[in-house]
N, C-alpha and C. Protein backbone atom coordinates (compact mmCIF):
# COMPACT_ATOMS: atom_id res chain seq x y z
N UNK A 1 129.74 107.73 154.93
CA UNK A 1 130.40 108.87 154.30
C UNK A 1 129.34 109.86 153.80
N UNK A 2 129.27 111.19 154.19
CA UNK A 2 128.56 111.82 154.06
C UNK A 2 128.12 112.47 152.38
N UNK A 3 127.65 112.49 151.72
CA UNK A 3 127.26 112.90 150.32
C UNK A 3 126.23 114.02 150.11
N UNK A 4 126.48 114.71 148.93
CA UNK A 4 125.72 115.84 149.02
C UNK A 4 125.39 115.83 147.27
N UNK A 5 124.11 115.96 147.17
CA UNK A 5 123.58 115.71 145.51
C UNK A 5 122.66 117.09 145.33
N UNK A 6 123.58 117.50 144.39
CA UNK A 6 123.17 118.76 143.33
C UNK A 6 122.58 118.58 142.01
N UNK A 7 121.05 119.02 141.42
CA UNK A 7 121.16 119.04 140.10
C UNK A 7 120.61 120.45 139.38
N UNK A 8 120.68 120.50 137.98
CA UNK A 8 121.18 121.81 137.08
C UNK A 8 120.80 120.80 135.90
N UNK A 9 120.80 122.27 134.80
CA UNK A 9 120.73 121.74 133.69
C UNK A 9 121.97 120.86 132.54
N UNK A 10 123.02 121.37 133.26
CA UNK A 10 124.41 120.86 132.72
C UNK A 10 125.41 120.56 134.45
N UNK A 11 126.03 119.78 133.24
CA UNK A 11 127.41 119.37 134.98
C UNK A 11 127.74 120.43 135.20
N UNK A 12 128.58 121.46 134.77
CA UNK A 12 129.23 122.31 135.17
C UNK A 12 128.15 123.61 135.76
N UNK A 13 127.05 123.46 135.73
CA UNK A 13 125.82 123.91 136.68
C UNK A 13 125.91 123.52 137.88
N UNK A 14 125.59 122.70 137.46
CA UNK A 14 125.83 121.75 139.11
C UNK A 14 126.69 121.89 139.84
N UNK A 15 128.14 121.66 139.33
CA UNK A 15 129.48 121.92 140.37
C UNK A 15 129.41 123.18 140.59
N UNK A 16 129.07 124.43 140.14
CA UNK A 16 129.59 125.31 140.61
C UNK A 16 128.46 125.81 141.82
N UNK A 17 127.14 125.00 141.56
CA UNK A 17 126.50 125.31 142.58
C UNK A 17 126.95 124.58 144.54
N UNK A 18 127.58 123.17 143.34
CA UNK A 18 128.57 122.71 144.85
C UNK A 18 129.26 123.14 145.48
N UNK A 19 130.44 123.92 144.07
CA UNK A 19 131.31 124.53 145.13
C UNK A 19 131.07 126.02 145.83
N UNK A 20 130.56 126.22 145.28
CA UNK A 20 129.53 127.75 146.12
C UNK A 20 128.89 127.37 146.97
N UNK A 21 128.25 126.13 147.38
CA UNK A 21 127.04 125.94 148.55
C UNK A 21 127.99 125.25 149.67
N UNK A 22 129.10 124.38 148.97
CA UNK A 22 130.07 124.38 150.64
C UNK A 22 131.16 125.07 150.87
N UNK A 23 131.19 125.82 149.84
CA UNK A 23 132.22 126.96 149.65
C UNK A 23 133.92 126.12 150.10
N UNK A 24 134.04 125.48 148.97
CA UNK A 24 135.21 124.47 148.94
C UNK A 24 135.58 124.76 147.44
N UNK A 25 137.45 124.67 147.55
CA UNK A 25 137.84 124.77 146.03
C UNK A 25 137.58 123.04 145.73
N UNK A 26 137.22 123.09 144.07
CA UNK A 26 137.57 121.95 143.33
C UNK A 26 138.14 120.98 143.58
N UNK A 27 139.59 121.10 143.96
CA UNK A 27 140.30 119.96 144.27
C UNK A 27 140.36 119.66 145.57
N UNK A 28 139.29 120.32 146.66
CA UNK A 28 139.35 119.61 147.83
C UNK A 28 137.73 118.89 148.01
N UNK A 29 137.43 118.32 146.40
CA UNK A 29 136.04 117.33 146.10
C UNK A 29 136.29 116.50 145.56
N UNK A 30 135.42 115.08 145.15
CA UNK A 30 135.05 114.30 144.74
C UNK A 30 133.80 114.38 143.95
N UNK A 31 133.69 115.12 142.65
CA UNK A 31 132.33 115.00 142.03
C UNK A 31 132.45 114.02 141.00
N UNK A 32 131.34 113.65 140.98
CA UNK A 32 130.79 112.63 139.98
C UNK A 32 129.16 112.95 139.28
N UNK A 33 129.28 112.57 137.92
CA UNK A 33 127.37 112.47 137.96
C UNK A 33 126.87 111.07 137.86
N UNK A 34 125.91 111.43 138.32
CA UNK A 34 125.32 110.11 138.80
C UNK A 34 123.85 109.71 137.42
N UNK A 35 123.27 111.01 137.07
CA UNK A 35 122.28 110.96 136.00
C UNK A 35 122.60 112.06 135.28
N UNK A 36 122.31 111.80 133.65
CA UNK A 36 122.15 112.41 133.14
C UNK A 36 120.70 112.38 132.00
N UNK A 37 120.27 113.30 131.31
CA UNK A 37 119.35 112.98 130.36
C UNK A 37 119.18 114.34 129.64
N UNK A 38 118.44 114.10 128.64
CA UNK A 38 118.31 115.23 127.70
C UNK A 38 116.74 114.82 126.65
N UNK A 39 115.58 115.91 127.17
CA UNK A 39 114.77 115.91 126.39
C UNK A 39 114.65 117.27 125.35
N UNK A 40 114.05 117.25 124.59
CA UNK A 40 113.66 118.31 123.58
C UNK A 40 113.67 119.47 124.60
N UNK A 41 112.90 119.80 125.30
CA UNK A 41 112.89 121.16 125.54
C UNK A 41 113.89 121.60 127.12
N UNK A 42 114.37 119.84 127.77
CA UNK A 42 115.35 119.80 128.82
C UNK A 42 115.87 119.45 128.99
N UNK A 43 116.93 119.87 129.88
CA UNK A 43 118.44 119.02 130.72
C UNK A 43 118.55 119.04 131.79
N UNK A 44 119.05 117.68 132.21
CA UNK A 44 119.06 117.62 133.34
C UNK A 44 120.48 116.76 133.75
N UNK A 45 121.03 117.36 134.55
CA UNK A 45 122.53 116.44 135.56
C UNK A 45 122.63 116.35 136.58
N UNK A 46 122.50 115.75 137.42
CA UNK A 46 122.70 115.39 138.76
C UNK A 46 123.93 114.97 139.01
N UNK A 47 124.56 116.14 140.50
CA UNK A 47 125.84 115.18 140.59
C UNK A 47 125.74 114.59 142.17
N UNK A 48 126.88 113.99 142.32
CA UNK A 48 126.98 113.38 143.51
C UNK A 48 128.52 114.19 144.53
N UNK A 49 128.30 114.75 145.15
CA UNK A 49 129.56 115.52 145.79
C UNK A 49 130.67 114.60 147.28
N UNK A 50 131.28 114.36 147.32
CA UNK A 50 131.91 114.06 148.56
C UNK A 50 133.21 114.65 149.08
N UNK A 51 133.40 115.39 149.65
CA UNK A 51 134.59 116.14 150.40
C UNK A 51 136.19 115.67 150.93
N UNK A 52 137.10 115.39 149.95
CA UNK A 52 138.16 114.48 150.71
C UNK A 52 138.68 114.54 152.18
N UNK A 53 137.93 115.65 152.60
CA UNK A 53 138.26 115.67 154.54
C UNK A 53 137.19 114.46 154.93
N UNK A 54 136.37 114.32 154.25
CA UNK A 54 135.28 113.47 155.08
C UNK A 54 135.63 111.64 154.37
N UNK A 55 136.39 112.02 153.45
CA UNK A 55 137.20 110.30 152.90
C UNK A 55 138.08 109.83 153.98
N UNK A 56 138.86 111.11 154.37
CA UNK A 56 139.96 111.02 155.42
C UNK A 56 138.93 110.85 156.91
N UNK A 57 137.98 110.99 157.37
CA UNK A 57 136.98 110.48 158.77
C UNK A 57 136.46 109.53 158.41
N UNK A 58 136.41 109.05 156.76
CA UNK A 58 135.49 107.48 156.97
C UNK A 58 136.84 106.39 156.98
N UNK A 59 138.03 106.73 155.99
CA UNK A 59 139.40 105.60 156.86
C UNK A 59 139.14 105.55 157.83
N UNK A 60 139.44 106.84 159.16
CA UNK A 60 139.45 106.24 160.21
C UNK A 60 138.31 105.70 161.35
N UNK A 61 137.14 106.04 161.31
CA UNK A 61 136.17 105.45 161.23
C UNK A 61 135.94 103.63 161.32
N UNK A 62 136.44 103.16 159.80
CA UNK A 62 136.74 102.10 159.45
C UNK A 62 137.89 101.57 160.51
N UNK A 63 138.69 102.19 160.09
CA UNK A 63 140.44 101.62 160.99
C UNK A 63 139.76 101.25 163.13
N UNK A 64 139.49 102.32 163.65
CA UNK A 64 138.93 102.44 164.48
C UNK A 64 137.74 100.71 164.83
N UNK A 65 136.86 100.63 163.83
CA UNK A 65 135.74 99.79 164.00
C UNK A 65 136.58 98.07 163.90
N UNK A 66 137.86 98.22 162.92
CA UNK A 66 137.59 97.15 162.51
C UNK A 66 139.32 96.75 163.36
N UNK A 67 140.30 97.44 163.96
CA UNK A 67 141.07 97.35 165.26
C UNK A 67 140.16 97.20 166.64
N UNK A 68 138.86 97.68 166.69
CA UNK A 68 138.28 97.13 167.70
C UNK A 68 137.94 95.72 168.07
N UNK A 69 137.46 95.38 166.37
CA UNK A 69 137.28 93.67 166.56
C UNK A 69 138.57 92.78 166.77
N UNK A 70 139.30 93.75 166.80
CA UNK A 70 140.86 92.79 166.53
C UNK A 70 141.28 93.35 168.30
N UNK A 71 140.51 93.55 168.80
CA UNK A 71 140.87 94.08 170.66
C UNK A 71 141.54 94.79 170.58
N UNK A 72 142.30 95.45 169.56
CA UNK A 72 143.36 96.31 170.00
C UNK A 72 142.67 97.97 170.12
N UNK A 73 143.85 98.85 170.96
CA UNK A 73 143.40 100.17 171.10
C UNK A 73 144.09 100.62 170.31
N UNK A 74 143.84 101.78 169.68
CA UNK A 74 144.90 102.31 168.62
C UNK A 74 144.70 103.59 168.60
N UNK A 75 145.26 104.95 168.32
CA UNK A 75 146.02 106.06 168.14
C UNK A 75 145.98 106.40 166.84
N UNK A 76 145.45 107.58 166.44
CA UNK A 76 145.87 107.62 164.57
C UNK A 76 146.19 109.07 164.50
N UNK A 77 146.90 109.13 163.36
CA UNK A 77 147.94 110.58 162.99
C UNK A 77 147.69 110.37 161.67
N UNK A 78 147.11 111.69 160.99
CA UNK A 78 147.19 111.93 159.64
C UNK A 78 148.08 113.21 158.98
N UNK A 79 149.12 112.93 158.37
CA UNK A 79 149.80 113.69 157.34
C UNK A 79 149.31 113.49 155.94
N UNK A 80 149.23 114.97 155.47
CA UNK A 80 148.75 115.02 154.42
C UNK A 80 150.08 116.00 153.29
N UNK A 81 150.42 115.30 152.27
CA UNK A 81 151.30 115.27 151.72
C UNK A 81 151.16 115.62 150.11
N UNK A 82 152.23 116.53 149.35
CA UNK A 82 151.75 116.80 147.94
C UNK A 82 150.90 115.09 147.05
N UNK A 83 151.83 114.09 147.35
CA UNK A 83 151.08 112.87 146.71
C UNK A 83 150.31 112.49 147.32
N UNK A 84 149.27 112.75 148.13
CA UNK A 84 148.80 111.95 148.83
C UNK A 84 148.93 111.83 150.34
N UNK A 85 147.79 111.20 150.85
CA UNK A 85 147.64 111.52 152.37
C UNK A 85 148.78 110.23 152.90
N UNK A 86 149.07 110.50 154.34
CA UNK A 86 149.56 108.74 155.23
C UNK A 86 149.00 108.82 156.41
N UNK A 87 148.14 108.12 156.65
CA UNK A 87 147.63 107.82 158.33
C UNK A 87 148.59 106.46 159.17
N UNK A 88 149.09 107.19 160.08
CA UNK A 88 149.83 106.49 160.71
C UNK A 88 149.06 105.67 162.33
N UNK A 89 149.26 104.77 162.17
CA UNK A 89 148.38 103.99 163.24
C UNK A 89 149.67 103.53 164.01
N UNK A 90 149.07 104.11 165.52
CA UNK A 90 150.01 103.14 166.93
C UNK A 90 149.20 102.36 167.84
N UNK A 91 149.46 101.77 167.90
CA UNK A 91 148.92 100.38 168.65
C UNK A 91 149.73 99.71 169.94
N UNK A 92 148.78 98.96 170.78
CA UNK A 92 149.62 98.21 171.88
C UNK A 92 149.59 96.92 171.39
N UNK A 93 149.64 96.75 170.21
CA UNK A 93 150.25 95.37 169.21
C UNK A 93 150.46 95.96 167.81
N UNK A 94 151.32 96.39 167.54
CA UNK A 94 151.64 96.63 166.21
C UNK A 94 152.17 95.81 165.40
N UNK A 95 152.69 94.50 166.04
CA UNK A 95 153.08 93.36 165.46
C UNK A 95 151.78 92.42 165.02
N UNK A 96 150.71 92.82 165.67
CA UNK A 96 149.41 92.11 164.91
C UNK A 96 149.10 92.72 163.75
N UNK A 97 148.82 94.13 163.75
CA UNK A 97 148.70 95.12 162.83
C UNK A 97 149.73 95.15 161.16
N UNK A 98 150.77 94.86 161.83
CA UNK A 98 151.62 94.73 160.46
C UNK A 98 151.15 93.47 159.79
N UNK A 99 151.38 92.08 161.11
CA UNK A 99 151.33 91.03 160.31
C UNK A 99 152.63 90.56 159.22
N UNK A 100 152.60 89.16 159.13
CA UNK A 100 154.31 88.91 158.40
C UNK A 100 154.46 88.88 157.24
N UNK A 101 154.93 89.57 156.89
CA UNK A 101 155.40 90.58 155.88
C UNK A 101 154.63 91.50 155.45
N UNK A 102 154.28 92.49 156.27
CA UNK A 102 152.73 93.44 156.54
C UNK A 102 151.50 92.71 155.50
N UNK A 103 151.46 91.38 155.85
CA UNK A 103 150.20 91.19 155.27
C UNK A 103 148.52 91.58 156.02
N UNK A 104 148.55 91.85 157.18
CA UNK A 104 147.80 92.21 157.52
C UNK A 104 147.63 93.70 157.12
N UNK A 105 148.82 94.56 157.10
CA UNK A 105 148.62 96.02 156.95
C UNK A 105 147.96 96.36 154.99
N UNK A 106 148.88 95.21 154.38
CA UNK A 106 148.22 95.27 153.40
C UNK A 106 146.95 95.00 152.70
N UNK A 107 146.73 94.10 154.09
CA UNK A 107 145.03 93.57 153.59
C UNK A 107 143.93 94.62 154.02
N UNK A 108 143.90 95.26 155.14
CA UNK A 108 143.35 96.56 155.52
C UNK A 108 143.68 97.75 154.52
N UNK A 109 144.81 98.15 154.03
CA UNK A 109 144.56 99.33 153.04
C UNK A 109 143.72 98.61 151.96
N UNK A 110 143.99 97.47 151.37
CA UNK A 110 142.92 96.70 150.23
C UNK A 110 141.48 96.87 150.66
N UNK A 111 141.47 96.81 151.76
CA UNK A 111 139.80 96.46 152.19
C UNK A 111 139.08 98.14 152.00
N UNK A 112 140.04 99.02 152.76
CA UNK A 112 139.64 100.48 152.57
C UNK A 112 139.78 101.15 151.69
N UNK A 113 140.73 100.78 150.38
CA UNK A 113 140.49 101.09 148.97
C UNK A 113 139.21 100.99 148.33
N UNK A 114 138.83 99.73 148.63
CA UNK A 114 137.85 98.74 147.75
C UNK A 114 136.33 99.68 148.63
N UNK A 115 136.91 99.85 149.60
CA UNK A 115 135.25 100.69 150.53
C UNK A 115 135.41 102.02 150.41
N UNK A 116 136.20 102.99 149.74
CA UNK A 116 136.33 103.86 149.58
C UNK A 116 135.81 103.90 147.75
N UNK A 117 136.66 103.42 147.46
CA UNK A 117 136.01 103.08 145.54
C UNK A 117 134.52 102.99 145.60
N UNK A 118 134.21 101.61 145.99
CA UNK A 118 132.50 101.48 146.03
C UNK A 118 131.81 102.76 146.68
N UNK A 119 132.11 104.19 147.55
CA UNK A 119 131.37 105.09 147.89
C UNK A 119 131.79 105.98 146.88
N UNK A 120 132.81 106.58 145.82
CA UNK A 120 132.63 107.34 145.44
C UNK A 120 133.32 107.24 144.26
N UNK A 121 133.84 106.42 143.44
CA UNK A 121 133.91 105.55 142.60
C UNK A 121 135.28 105.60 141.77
N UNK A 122 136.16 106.02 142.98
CA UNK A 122 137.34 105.99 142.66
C UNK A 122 138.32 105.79 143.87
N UNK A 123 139.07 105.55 142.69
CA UNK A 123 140.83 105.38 144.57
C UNK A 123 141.31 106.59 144.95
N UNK A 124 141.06 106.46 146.41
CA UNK A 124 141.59 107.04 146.82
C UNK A 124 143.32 106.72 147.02
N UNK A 125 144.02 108.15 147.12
CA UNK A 125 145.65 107.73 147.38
C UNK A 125 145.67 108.50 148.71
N UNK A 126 146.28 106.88 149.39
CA UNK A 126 146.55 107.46 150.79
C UNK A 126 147.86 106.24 151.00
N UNK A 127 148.31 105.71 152.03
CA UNK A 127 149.07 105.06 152.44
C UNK A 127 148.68 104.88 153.94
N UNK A 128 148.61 103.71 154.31
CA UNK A 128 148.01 102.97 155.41
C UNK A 128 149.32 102.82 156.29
N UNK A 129 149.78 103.59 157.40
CA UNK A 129 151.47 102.92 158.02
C UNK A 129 150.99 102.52 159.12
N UNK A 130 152.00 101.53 160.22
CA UNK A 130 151.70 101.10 161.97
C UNK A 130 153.23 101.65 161.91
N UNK A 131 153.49 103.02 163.16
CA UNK A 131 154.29 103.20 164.22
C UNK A 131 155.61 103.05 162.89
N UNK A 132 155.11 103.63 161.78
CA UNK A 132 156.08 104.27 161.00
C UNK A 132 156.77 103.07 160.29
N UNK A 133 156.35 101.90 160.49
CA UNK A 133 156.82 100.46 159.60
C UNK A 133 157.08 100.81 158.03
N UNK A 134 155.97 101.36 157.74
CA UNK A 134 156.12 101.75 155.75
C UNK A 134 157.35 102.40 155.80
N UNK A 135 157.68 103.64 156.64
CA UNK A 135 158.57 104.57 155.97
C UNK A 135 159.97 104.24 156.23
N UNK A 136 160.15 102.97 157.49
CA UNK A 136 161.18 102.71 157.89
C UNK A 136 161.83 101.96 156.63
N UNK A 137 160.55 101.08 156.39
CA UNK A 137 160.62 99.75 155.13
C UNK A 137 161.26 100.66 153.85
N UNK A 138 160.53 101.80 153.38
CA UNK A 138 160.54 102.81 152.27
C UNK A 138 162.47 102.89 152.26
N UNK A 139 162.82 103.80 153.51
CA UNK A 139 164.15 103.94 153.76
C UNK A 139 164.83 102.84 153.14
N UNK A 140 164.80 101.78 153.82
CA UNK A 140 165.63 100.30 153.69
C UNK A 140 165.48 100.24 151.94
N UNK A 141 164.41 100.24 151.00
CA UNK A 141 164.51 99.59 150.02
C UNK A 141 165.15 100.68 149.18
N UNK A 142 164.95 101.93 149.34
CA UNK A 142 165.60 103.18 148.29
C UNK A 142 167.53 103.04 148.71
N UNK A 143 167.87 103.26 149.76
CA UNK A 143 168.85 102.66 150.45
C UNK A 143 170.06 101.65 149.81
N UNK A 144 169.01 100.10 149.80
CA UNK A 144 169.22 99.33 149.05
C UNK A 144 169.19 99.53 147.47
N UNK A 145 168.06 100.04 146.70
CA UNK A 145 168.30 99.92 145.50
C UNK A 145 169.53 101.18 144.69
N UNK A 146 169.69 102.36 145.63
CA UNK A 146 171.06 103.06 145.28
C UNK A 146 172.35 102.37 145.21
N UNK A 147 172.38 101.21 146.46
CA UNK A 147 173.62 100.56 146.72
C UNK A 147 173.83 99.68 145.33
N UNK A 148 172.70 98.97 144.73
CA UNK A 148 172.61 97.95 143.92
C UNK A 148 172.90 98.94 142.90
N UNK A 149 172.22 100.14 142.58
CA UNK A 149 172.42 100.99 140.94
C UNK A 149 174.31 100.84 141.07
N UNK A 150 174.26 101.35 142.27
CA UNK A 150 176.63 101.96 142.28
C UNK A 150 176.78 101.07 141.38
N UNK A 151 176.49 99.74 142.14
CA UNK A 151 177.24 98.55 141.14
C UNK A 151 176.75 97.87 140.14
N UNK A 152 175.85 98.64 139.55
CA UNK A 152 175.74 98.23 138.36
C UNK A 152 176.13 99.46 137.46
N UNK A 153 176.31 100.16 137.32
CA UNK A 153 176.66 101.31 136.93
C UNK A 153 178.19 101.02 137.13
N UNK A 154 179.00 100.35 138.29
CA UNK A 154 180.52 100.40 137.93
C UNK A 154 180.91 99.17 136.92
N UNK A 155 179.88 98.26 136.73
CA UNK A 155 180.27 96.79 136.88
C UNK A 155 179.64 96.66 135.14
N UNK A 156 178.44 97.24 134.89
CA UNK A 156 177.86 97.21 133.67
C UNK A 156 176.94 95.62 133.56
N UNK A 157 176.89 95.26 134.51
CA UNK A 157 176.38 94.11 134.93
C UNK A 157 174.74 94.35 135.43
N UNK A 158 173.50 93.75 134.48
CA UNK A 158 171.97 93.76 135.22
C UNK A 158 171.92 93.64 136.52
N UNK A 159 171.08 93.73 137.39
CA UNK A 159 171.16 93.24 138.70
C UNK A 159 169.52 93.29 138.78
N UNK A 160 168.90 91.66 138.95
CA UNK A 160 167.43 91.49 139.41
C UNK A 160 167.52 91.43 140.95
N UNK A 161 166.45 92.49 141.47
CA UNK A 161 165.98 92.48 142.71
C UNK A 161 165.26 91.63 142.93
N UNK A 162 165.16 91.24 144.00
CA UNK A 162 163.74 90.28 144.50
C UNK A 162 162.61 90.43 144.24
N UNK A 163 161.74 89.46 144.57
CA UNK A 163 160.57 90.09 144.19
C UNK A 163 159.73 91.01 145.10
N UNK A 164 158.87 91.94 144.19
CA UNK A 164 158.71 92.69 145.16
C UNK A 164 156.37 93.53 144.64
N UNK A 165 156.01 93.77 146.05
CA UNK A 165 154.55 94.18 145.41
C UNK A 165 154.97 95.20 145.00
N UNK A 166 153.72 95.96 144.08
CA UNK A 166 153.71 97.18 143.32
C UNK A 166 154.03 98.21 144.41
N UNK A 167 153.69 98.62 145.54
CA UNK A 167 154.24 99.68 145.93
C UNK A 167 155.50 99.53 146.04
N UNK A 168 156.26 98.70 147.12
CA UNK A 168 157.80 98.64 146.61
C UNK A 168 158.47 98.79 145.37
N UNK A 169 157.81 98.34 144.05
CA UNK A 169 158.81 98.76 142.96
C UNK A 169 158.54 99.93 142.56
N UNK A 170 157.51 100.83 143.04
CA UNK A 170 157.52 101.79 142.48
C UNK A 170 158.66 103.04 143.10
N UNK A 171 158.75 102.60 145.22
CA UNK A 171 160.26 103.17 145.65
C UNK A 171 161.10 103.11 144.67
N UNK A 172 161.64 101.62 144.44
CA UNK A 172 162.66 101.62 143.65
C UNK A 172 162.81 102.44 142.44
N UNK A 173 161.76 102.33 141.54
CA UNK A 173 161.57 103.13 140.29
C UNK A 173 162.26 104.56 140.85
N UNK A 174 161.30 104.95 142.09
CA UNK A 174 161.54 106.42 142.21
C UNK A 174 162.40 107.25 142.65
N UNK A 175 162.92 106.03 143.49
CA UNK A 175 164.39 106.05 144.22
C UNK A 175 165.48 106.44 142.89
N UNK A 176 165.85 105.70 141.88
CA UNK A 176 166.59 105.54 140.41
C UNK A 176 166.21 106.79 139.54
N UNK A 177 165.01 107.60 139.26
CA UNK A 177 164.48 107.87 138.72
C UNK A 177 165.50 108.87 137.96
N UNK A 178 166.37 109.99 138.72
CA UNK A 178 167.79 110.61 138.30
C UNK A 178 168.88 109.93 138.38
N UNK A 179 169.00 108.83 138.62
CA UNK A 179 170.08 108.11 138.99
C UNK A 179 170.86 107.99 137.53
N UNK A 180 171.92 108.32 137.38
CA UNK A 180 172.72 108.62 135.78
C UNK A 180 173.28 107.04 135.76
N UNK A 181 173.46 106.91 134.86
CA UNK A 181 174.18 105.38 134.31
C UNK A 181 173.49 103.96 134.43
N UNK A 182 171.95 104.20 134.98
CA UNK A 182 171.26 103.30 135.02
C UNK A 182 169.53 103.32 134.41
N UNK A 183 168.85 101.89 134.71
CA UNK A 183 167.83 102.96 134.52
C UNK A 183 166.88 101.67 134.86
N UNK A 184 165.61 101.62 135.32
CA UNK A 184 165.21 100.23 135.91
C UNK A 184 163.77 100.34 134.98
N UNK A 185 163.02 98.70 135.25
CA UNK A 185 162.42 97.89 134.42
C UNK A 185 161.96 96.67 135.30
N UNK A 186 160.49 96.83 135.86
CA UNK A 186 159.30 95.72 136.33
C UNK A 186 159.53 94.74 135.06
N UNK A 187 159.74 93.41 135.38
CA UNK A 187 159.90 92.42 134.95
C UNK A 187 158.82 90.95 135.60
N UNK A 188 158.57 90.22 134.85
CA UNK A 188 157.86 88.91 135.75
C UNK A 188 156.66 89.04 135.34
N UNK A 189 155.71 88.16 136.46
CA UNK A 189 154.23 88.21 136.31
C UNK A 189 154.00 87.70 137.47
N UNK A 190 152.51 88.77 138.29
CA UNK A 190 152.46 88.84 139.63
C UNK A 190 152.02 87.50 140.08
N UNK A 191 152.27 87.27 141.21
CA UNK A 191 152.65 87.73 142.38
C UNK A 191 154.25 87.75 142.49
N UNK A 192 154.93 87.81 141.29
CA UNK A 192 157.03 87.12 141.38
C UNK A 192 156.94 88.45 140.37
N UNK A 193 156.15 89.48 140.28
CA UNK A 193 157.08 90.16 139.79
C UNK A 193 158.28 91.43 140.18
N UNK A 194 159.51 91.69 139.36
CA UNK A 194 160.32 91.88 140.16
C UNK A 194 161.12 93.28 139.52
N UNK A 195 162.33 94.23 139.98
CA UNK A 195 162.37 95.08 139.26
C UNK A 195 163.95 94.54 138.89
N UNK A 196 164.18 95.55 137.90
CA UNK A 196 165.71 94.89 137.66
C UNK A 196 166.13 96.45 136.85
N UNK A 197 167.62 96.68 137.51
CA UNK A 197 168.49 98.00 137.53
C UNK A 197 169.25 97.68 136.03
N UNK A 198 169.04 98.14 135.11
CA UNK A 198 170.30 97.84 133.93
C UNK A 198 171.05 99.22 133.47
N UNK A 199 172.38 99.19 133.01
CA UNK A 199 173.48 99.82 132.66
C UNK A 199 172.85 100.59 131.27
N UNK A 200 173.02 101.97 131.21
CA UNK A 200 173.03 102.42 130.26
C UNK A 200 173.68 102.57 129.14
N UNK A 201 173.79 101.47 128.61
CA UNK A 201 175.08 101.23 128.19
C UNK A 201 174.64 101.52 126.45
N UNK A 202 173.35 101.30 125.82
CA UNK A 202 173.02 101.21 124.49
C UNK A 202 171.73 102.90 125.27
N UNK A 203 171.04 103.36 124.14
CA UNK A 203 170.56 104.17 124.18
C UNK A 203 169.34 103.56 125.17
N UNK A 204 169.29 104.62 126.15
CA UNK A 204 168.04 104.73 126.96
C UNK A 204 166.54 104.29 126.69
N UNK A 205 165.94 103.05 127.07
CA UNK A 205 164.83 102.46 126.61
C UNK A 205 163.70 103.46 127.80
N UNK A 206 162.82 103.33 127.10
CA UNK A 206 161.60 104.15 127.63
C UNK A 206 161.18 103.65 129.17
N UNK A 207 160.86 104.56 130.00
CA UNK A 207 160.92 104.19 131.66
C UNK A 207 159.88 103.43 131.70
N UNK A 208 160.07 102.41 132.49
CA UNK A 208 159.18 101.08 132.49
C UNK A 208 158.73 101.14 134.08
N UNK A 209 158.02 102.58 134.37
CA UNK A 209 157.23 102.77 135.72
C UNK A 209 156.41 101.90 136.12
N UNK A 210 155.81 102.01 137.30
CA UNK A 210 154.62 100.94 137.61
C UNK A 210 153.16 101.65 136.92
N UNK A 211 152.45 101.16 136.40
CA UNK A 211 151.18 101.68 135.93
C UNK A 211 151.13 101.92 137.05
């Protein structure tokens, strides 16, 4: 991943010499400082710059190197979206790629989080899909958790969902989020933890989102 190190007497020296020397707004960077110090008669900050177009060529990069060891050929499509990017991967095995119960898909966005963090020292938000599996999955669970709010909302009755990882409960959360007469709540302790839809029935308890 390509990096570019500026220093000045203050941070905000520095960035603006960044963003003037690649002539990029703010929010299409990654700055960090890397040193700082301060003697009697000087200052000094060094930052460290990285470009989120070039976060988005080292995913695929990665995706590319590490579907090669796995023999497969693969295809990639990137949408880039107000929350966040989704690179969509097609494959002539996408059933290896997902893996059962996308544990493979989930272990590859983990791996490229964790190699994306260690270069620039934060997470990136993207979403890792094969041949549109996430968004089909996404559909099915918002889908589902409207069907489950109806009836709890007619019935006044809790209703615990299954268990489910943090990105799924956060659909759900977001799916509900206007949903009138209900209002949902992450419950458990991981790996069983789970969300659960309850009736608004006493005054509205504070939204219990996913951190």
């Amino acid at each position: 991943m390509k990096k570019y190190e500026y220093q000045a007497k203050t941070f905000n020296d520095a960035k603006n010499e960044a963003l003037v020397n690649l002539m990029e707004q703010e929010e299409n960077l990654y700055i960090r400082e890397i040193e700082s110090s301060q003697k009697l008669f000087s200052k000094k900050s060094v930052i460290e710059v990285v470009k989120k177009e070039d976060v988005i060529e080292h995913i695929k990069e990665m995706l590319k190197e590490i579907t090669k060891l796995m023999g497969l050929t693969i295809n990639m499509e990137v949408k880039k979206r107000e929350n966040g990017v989704t690179i969509s991967i097609y494959s002539d095995n996408n059933a290896i790629l997902i893996g059962k119960d996308a544990r493979t898909l989930n272990a590859l966005t983990t791996i490229i989080k964790q190699s994306i963090y260690n270069e620039i020292g934060e997470y990136y938000n993207f979403v890792l899909d094969v041949s549109e599996y996430k968004e089909k999955q996404q559909h099915f669970i918002e889908k589902a958790a409207i069907k489950t709010a109806r009836e709890v909302r007619r019935s006044k009755v809790p209703a615990k969902l299954d268990r489910m990882n943090s990105y799924e409960r956060r659909i759900v959360h977001n799916a509900l989020t206007n949903f009138k007469g209900v209002y949902t709540e992450s419950e458990g302790e991981e790996p069983n933890r789970y969300v659960v839809i309850k009736p608004e029935i006493e005054e509205k308890k504070d939204d219990n989102k996913e951190e």
